[in-house]
Protein backbone atom coordinates (compact mmCIF):
# COMPACT_ATOMS: atom_id res chain seq x y z
CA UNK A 1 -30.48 -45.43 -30.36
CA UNK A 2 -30.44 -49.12 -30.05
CA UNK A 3 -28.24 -52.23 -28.78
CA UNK A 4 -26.65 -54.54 -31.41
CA UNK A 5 -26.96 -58.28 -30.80
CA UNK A 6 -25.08 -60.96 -32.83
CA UNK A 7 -25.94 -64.24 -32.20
CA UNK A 8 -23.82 -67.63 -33.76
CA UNK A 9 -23.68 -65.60 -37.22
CA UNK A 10 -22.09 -67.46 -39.90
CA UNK A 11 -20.53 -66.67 -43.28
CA UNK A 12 -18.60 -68.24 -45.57
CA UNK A 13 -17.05 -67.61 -49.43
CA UNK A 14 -16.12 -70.87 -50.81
CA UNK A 15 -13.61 -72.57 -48.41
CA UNK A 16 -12.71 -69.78 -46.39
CA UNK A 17 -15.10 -68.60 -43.37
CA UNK A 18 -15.57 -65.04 -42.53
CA UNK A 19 -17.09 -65.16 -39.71
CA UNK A 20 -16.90 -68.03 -37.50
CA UNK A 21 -20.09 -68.22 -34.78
CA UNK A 22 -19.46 -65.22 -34.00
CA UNK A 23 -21.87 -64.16 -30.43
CA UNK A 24 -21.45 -60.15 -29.61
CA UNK A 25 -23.85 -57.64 -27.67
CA UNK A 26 -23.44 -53.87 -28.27
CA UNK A 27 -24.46 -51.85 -25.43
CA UNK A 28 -26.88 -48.71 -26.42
CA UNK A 29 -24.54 -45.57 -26.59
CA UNK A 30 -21.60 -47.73 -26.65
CA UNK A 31 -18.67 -47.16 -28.94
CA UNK A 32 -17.40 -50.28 -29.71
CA UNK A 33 -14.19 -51.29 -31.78
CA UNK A 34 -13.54 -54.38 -33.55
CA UNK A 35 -9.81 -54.69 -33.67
CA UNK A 36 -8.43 -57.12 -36.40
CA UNK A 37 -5.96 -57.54 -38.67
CA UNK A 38 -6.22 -57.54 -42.89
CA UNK A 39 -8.63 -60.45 -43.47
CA UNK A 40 -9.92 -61.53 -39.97
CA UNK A 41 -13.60 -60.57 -40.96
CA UNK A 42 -14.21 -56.96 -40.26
CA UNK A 43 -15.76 -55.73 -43.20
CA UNK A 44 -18.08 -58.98 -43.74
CA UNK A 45 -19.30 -58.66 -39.83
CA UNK A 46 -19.96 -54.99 -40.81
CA UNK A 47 -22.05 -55.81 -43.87
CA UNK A 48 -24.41 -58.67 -42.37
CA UNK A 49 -25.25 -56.04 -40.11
CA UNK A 50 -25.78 -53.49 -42.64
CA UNK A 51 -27.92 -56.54 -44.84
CA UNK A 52 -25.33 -56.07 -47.47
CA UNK A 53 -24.22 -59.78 -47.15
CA UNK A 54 -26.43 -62.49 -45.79
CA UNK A 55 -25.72 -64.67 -43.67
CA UNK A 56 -24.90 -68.45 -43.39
CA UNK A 57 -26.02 -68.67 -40.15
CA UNK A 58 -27.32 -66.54 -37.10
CA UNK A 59 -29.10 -63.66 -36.16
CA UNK A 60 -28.79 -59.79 -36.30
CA UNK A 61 -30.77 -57.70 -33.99
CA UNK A 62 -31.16 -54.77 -33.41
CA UNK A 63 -33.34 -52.76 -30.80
CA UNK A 64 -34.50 -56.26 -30.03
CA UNK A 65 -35.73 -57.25 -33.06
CA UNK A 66 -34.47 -59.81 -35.51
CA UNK A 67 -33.55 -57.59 -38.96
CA UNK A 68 -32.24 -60.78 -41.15
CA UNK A 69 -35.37 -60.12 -43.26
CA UNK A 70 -35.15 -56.66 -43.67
CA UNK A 71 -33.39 -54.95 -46.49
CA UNK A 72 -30.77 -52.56 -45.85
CA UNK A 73 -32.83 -49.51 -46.30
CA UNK A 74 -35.24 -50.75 -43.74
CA UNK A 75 -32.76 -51.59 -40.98
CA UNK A 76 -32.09 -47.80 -39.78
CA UNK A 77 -28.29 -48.31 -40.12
CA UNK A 78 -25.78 -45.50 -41.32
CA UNK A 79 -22.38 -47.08 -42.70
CA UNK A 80 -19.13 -44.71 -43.36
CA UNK A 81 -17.18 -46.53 -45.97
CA UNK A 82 -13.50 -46.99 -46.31
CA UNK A 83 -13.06 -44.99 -49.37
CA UNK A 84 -15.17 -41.93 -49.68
CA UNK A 85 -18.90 -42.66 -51.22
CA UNK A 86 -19.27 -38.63 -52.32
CA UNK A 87 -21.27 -37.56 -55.45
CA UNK A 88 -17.65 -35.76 -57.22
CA UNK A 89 -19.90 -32.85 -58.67
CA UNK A 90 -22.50 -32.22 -56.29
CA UNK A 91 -21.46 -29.58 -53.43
CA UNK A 92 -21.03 -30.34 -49.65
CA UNK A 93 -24.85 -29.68 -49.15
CA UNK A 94 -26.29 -31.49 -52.13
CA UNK A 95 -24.43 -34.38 -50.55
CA UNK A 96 -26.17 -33.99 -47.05
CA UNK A 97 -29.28 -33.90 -48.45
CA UNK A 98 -29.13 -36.63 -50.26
CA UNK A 99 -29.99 -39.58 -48.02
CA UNK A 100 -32.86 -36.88 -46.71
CA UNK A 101 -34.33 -36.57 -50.07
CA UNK A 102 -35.08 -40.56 -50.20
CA UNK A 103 -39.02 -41.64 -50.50
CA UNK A 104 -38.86 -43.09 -46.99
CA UNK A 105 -37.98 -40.53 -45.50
CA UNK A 106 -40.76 -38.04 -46.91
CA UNK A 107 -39.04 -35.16 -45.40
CA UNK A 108 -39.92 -31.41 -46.48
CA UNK A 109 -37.69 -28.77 -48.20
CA UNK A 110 -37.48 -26.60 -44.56
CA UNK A 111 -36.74 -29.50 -42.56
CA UNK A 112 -34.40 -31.06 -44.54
CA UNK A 113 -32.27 -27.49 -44.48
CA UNK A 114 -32.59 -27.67 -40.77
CA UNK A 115 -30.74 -30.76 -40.36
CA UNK A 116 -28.49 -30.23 -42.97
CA UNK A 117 -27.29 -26.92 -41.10
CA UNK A 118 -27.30 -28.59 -37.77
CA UNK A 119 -24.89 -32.01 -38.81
CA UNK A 120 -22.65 -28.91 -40.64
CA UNK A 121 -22.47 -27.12 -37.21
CA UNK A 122 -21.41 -30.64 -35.53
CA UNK A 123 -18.49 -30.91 -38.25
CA UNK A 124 -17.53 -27.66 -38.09
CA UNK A 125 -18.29 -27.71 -42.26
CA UNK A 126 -20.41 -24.83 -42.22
CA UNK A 127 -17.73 -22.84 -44.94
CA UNK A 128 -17.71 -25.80 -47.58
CA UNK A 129 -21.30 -26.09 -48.23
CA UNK A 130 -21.02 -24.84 -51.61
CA UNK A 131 -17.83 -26.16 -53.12
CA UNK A 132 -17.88 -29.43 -54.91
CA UNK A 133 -16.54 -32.38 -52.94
CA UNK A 134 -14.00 -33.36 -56.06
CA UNK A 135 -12.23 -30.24 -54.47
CA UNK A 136 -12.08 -31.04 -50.90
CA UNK A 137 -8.87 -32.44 -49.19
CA UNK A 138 -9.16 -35.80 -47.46
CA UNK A 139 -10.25 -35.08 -43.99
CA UNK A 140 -12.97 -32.65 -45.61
CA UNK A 141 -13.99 -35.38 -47.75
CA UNK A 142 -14.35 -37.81 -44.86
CA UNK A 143 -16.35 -35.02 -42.62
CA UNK A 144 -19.17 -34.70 -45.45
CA UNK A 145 -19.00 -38.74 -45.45
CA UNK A 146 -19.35 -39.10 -41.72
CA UNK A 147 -22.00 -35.89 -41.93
CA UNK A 148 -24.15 -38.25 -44.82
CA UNK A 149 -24.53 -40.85 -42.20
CA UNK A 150 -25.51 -38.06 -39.04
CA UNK A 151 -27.73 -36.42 -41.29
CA UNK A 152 -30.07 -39.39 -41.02
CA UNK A 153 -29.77 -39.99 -37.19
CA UNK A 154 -29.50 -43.87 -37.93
CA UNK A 155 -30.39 -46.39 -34.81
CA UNK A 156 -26.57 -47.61 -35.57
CA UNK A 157 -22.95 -46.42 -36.79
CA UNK A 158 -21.53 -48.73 -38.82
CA UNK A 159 -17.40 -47.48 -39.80
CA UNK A 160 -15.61 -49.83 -41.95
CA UNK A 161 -11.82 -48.26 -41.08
CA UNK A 162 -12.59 -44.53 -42.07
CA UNK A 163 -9.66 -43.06 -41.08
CA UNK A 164 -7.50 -45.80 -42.76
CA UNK A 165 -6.86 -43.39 -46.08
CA UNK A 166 -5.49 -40.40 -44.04
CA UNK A 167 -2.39 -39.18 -43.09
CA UNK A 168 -0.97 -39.24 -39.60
CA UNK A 169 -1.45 -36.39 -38.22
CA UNK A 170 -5.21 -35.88 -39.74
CA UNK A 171 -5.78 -39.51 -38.10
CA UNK A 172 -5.18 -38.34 -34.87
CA UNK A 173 -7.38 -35.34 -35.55
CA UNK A 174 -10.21 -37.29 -36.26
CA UNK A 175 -9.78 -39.81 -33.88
CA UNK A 176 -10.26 -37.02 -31.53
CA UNK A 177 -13.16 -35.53 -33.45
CA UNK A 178 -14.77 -39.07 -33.63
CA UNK A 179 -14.78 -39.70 -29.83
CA UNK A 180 -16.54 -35.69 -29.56
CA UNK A 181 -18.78 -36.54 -31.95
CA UNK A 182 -19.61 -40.08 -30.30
CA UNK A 183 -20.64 -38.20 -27.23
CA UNK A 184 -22.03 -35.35 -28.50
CA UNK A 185 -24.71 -37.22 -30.50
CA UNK A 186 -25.20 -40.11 -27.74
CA UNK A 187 -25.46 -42.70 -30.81
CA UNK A 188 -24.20 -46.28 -30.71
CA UNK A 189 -21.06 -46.40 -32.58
CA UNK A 190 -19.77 -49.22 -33.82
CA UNK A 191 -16.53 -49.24 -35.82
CA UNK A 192 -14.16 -51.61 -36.97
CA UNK A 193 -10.17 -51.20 -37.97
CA UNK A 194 -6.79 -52.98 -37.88
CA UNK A 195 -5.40 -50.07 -35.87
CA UNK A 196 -5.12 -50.84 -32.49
CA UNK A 197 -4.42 -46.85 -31.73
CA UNK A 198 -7.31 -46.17 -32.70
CA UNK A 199 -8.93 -48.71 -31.01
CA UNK A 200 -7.18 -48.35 -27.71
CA UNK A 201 -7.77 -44.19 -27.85
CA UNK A 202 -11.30 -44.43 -29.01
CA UNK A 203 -13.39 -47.79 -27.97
CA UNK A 204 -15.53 -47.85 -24.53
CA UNK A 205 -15.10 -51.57 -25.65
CA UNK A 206 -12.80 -54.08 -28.00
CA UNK A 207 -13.64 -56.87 -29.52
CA UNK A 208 -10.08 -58.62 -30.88
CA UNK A 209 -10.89 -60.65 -34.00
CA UNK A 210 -8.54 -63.50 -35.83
CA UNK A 211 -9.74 -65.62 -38.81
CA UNK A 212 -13.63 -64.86 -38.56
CA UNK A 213 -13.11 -65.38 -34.61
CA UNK A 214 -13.25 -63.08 -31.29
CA UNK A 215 -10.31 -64.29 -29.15
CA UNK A 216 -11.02 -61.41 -26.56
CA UNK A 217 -13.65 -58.83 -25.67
CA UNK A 218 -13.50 -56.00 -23.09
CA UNK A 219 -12.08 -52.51 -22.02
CA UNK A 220 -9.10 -51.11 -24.02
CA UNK A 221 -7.10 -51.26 -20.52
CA UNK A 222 -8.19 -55.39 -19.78
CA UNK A 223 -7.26 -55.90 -23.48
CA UNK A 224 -3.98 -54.45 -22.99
CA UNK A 225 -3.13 -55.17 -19.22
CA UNK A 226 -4.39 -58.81 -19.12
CA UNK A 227 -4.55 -60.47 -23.27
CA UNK A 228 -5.81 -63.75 -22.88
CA UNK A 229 -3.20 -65.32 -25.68
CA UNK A 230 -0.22 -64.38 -27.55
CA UNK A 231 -2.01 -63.07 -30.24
CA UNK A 232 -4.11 -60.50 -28.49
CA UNK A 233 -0.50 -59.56 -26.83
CA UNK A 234 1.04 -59.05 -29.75
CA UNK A 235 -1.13 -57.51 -31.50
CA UNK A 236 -1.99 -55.04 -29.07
CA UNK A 237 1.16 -52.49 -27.91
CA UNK A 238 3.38 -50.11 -29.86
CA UNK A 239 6.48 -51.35 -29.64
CA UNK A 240 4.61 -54.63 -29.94
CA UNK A 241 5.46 -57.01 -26.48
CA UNK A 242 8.87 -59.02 -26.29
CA UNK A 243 7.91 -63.02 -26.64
CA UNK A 244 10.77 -65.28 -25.46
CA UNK A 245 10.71 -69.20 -25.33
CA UNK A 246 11.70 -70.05 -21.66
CA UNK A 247 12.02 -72.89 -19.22
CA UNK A 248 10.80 -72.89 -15.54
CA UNK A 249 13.70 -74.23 -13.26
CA UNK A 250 12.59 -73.95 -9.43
CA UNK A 251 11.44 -70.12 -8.95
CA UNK A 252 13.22 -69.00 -11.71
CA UNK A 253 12.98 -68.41 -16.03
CA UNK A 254 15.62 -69.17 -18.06
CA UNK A 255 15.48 -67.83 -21.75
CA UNK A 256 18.06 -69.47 -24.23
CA UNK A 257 21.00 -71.32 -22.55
CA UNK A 258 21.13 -68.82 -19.69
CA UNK A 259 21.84 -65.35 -20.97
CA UNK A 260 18.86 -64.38 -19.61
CA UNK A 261 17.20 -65.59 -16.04
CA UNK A 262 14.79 -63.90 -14.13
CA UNK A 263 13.03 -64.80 -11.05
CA UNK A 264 9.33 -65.19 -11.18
CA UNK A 265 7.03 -62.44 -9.04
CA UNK A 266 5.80 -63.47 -6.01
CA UNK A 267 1.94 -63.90 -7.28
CA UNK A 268 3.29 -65.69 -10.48
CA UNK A 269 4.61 -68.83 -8.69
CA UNK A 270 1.60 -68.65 -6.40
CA UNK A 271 -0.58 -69.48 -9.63
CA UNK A 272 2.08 -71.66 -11.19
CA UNK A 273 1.79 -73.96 -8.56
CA UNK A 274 -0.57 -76.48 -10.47
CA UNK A 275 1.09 -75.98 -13.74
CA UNK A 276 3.48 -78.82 -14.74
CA UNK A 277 4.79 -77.81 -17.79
CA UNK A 278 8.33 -76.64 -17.86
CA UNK A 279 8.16 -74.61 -21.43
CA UNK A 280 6.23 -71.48 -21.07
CA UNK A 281 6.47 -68.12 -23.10
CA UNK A 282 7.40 -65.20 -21.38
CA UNK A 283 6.00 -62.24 -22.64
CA UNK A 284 7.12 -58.42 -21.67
CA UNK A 285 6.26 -55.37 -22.74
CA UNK A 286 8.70 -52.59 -23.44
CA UNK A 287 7.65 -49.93 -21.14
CA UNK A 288 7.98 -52.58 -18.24
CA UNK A 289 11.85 -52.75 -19.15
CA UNK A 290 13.64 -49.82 -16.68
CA UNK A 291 17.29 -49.09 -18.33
CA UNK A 292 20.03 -48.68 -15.88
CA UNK A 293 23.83 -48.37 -16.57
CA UNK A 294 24.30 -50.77 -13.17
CA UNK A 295 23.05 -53.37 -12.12
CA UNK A 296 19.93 -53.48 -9.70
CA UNK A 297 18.01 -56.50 -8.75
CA UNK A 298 18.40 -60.13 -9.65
CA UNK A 299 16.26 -58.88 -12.82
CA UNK A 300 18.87 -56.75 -14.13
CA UNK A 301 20.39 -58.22 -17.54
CA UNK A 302 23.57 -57.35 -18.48
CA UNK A 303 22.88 -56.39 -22.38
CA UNK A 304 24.28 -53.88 -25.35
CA UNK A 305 22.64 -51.68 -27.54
CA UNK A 306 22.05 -53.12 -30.40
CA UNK A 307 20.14 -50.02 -32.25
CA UNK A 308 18.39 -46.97 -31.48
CA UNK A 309 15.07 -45.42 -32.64
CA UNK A 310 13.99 -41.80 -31.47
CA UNK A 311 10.41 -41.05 -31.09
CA UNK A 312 10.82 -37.45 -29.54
CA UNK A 313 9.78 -37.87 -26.30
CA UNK A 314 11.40 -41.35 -26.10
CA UNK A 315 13.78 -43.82 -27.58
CA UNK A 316 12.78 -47.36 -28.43
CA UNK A 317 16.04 -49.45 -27.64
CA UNK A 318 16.57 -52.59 -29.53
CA UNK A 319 18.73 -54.69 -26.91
CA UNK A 320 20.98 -57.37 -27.58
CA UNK A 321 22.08 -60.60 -25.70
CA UNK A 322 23.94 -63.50 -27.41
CA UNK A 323 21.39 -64.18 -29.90
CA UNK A 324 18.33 -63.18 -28.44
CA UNK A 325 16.84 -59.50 -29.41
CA UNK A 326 14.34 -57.32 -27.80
CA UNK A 327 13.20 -53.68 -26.77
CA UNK A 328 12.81 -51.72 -24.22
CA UNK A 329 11.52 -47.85 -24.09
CA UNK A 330 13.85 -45.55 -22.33
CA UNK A 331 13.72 -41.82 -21.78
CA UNK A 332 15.72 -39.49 -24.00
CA UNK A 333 17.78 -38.85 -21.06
CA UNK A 334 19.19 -41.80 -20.72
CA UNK A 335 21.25 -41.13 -23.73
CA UNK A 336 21.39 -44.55 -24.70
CA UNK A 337 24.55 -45.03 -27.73
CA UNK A 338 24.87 -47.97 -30.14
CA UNK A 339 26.85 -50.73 -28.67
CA UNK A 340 26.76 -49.32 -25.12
CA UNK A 341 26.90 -52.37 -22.98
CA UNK A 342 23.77 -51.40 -20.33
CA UNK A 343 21.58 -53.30 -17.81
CA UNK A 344 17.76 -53.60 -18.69
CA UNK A 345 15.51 -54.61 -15.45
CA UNK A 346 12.86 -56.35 -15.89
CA UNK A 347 9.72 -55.75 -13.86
CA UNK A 348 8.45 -59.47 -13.33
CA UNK A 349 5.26 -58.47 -11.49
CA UNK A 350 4.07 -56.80 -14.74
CA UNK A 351 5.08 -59.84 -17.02
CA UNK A 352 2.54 -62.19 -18.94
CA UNK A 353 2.62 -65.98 -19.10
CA UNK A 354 1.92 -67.95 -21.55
CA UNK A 355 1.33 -71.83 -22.53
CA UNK A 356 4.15 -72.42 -24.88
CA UNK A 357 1.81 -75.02 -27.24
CA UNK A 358 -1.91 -73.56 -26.75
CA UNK A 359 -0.27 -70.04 -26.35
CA UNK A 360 -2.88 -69.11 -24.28
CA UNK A 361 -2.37 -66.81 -20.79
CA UNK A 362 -1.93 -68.75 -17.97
CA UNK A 363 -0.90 -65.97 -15.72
């Protein structure tokens, strides 16, 4: 297996740039996510890896070596596509063997069976060998895809949002089966989607990536406890994190024209000390919202309910306060009801602050 190193790569279409001197190392082993949303540069970062596009700028290398002059073929790189890349009327093992059966490789009729069998056993595809992929369901389909790439045992994995075309519940199947199959094979992985479940259940590492730029890189618990701008906080979470646009006044934020103050944690004010600015954005997650039906604390906001969504094993409250909305996660048995004035109570040590014009953390 080998480490991935990107170094000031470069590419643009036109006017627009795809990927913006963009510096990343890939450990050996590692299974590493680039998070993003719809046009941040994914899929191009993906394929001047691969040597499908070439690049403006920068270096690829992998295992140490520079690969900007090798073809695809030569660079020892599997990529799983978004959309299926099956032969229709070949069957499950014609498919296998197809990347085996490639002049490079120069592989013999006996050994080519023996790997074919063994990425089957991996996948758990044993029973579809010999029925014709145009008759497989969707996760089937993208099991022989992901099996194409094993069969080769490839230096790198390179997933452009696989899972992207399934349903729900498959998703979360495979997500599971991916992080197996991740450690089972001891490959480096490196995979790239906009969703940041996936990302945050599956990535030893994230890189979060905005208009052809990282904005943050590290574990899917830094990424989520400590975002280094509003952007990586908001696009990281489900519910996504409440933003409001507050003042500092003494030891205290105040949001809107008072309906909502809350003192600021002991190790906050410590750090805003040096910080002159009186506009800051206060940013809190749902989860960190306790719901009480009294008040407790001088963080306790007298609020109604302003509308109710039940996941099952919680509801996501959407609170209401003069004019200002936000949520809060409470458990089913607080039996939370529509225009039920309540008291949400806000945990200020777990609150993010933000620069209210860069946007960036600053606690």
């Amino acid at each position: 297996m080998a480490e991935v190193k990107l170094n000031s790569l470069t590419k643009t279409f036109g006017d627009v740039t795809a990927v913006d001197n963009m510096n990343l190392e890939i450990k050996d082993k590692e299974f590493f996510i680039l998070l993003g949303p719809t046009g941040a540069g994914k899929t191009t970062t993906l394929r001047l890896i691969a040597g499908l596009e070439k690049a403006d700028k920068g270096e690829v290398y992998i295992d140490n070596i520079c690969v900007n002059g090798l073809s695809p073929a030569l660079r020892d790189v599997a990529f799983v596509f978004q959309y299926y890349t099956l032969y229709p009327n070949y069957t499950v093992k014609q498919n296998l063997e197809f990347p085996l059966r490639s002049n490079l490789r120069k592989l013999s009729t006996p050994e080519i069976n023996k790997k074919v069998a063994e990425v089957a056993e991996v996948l758990h595809i044993e029973h579809l060998m010999s029925r014709e992929t145009v008759n497989l369901s969707g996760g089937e389909m993208q099991r022989v895809a992901i099996g194409r790439a094993i069969v080769r045992t490839p230096k790198v994995f390179l997933m452009d949002e696989p899972l992207s075309n399934l349903d729900a519940k498959l998703r979360e199947e495979m997500r599971a089966e991916l992080a197996r199959l991740h450690l089972d094979l001891g490959s480096t992985f490196f995979y790239v989607t906009h969703d940041q479940i996936e990302a945050m259940t599956m990535g030893d590492r994230i890189a979060v990536l905005n208009e052809g730029k990282i904005l943050q890189i590290g574990t899917p618990d830094e990424i989520y406890n400590s975002p280094k701008d509003v952007f990586v906080a908001k696009f990281v979470g489900s519910p996504a994190i409440n933003l409001f646009d507050a003042a500092t006044e003494g030891n205290k934020l105040v949001v809107g024209k008072g309906a909502m103050i809350c003192n600021i944690a002991e190790k906050q004010s410590s750090l805003l000390k040096g910080y002159n600015k009186k506009n800051i954005i206060l940013g809190i997650r749902p989860e960190d919202i306790e719901m009480l039906r009294e008040k407790k604390g001088a963080n306790s906001i007298k609020c109604s309910v302003y509308f109710k969504q039940s996941m099952g094993v919680e509801d996501i409250l959407n609170l209401k306060i003069d004019n200002i909305f936000f949520k809060a996660v409470a458990p089913v048995k607080f039996m939370a009801k529509v225009g039920e004035v309540v008291y949400a109570n806000i945990n200020m040590d777990r609150a993010h602050l933000f620069d209210a014009e860069t946007e960036t953390c600053i606690v």
